[in-house]
C-alpha atoms as a PDB file:
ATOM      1  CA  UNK A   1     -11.912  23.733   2.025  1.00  0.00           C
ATOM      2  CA  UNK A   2     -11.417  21.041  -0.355  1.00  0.00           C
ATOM      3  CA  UNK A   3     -11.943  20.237  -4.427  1.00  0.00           C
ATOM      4  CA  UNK A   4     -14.795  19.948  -6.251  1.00  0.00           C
ATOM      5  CA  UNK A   5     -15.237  15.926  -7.065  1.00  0.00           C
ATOM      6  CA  UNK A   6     -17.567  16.972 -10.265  1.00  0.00           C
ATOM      7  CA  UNK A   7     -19.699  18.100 -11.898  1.00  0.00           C
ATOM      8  CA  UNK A   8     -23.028  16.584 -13.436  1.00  0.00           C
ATOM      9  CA  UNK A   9     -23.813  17.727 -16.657  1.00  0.00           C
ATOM     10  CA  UNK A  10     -20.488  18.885 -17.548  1.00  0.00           C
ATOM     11  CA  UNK A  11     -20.995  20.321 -21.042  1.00  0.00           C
ATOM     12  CA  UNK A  12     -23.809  22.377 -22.613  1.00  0.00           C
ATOM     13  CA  UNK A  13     -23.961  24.330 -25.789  1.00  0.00           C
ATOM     14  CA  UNK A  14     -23.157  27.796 -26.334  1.00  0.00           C
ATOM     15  CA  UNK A  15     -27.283  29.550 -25.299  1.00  0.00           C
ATOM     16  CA  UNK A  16     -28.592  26.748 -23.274  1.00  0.00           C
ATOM     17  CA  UNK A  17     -29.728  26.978 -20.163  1.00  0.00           C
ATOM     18  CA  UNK A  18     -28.501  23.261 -18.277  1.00  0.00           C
ATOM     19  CA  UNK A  19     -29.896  21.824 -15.012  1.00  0.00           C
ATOM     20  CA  UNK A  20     -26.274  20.056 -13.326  1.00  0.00           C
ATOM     21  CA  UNK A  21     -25.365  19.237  -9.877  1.00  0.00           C
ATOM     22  CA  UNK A  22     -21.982  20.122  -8.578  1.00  0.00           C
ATOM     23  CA  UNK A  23     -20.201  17.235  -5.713  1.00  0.00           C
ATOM     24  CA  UNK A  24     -17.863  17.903  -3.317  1.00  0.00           C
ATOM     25  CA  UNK A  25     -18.303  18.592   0.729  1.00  0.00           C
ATOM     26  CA  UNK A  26     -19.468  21.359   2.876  1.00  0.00           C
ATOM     27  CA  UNK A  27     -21.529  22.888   0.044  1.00  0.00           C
ATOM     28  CA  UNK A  28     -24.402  23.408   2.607  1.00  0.00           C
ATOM     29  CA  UNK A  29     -25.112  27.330   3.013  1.00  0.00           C
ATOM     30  CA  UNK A  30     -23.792  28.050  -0.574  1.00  0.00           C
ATOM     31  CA  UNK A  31     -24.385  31.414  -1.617  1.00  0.00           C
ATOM     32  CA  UNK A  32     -22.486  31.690  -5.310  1.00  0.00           C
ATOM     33  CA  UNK A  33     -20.970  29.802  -8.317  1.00  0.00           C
ATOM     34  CA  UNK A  34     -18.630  31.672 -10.218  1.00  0.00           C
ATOM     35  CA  UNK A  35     -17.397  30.525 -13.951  1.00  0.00           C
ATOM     36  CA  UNK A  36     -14.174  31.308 -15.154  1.00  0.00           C
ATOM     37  CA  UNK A  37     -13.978  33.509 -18.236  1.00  0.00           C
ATOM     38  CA  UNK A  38     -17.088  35.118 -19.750  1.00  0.00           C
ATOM     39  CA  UNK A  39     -20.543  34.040 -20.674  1.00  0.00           C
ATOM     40  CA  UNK A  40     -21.484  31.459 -18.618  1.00  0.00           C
ATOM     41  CA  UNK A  41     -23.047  32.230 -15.110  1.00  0.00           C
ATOM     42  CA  UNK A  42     -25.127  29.495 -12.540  1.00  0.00           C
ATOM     43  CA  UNK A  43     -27.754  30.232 -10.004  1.00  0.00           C
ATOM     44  CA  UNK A  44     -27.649  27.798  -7.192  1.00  0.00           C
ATOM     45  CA  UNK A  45     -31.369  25.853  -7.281  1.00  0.00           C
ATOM     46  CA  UNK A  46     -33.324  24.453  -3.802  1.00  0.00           C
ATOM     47  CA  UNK A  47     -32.632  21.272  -3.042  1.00  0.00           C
ATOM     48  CA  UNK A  48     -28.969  21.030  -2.080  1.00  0.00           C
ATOM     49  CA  UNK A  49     -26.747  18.837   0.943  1.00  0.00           C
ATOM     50  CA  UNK A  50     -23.672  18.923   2.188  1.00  0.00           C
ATOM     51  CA  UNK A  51     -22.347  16.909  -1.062  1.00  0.00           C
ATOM     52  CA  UNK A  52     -24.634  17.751  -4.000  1.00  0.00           C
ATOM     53  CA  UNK A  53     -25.421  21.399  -4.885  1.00  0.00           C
ATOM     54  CA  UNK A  54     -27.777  21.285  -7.690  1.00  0.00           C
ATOM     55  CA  UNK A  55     -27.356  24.356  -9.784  1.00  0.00           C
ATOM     56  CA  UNK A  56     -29.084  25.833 -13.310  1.00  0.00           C
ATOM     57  CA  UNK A  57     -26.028  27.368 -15.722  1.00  0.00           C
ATOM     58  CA  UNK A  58     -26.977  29.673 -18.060  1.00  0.00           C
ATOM     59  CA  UNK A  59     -24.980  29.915 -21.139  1.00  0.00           C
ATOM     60  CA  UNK A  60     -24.330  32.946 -23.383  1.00  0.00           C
ATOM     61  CA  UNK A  61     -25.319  32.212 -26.918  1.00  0.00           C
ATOM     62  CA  UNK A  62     -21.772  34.180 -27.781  1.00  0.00           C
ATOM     63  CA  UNK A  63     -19.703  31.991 -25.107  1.00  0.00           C
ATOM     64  CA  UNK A  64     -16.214  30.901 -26.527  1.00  0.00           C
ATOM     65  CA  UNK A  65     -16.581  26.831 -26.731  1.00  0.00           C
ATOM     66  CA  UNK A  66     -14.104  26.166 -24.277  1.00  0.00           C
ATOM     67  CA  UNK A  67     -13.525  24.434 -20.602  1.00  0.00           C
ATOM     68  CA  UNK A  68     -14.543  26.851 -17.693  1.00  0.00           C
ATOM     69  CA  UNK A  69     -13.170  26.237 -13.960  1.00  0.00           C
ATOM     70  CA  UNK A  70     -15.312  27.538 -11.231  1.00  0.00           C
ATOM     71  CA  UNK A  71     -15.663  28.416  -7.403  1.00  0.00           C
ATOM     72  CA  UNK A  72     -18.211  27.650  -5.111  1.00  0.00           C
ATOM     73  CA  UNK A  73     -18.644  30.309  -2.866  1.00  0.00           C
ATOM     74  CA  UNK A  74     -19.805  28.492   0.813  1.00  0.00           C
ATOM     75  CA  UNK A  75     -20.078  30.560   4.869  1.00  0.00           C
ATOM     76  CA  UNK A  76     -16.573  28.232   4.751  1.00  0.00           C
ATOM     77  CA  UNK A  77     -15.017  29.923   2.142  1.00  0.00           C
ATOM     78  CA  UNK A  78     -14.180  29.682  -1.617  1.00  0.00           C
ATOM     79  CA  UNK A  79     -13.743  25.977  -3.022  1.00  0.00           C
ATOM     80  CA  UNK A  80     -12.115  25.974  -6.059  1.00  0.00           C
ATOM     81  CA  UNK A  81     -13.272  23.208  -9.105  1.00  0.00           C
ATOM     82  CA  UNK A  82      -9.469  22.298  -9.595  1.00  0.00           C
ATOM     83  CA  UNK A  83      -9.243  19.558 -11.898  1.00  0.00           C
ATOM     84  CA  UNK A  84     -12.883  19.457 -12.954  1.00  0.00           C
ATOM     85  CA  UNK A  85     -14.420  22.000 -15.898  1.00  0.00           C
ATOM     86  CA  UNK A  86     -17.159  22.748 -17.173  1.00  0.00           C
ATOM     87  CA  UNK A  87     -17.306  22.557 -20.801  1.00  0.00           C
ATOM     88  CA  UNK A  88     -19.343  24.967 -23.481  1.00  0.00           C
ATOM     89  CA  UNK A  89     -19.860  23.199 -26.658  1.00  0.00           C
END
């Protein structure tokens, strides 16, 4: 698999609910984002390519303002965000 290239919005304040789209390749087929840590949590929206999986992240209104790493779960396996975060306000 490879990296995630970004992320797009990559902040949002702790209780908001933020529209972003997650880059990288081979996202096609995705089936899961998972957030590191606790209270924040995406559902993967229609829409998405190979390179753009557009994604709605919900945000606990008690989530530690911090950056959060994530996985995109794809039929090729688990791509991990690496460098790139996303970060509660």
């Amino acid at each position: 698999m490879f990296e995630i290239i970004g992320i797009e919005l990559s902040t949002g304040r702790a209780g908001a609910v933020v529209q972003a789209v997650i880059t990288e390749k081979n996202l096609l087929g995705a089936t899961e984002v998972q957030f590191s840590g606790v209270g924040v949590s995406a559902e993967i929206s229609s829409g998405g390519t190979d390179e753009e999986l557009p994604v709605r992240i919900q945000i606990d209104p008690k989530a530690k303002a911090d950056g959060r790493y994530f996985d995109v779960i794809t039929p090729g396996g688990k791509t991990n965000s690496g460098k790139v975060t996303f970060h509660v306000d």
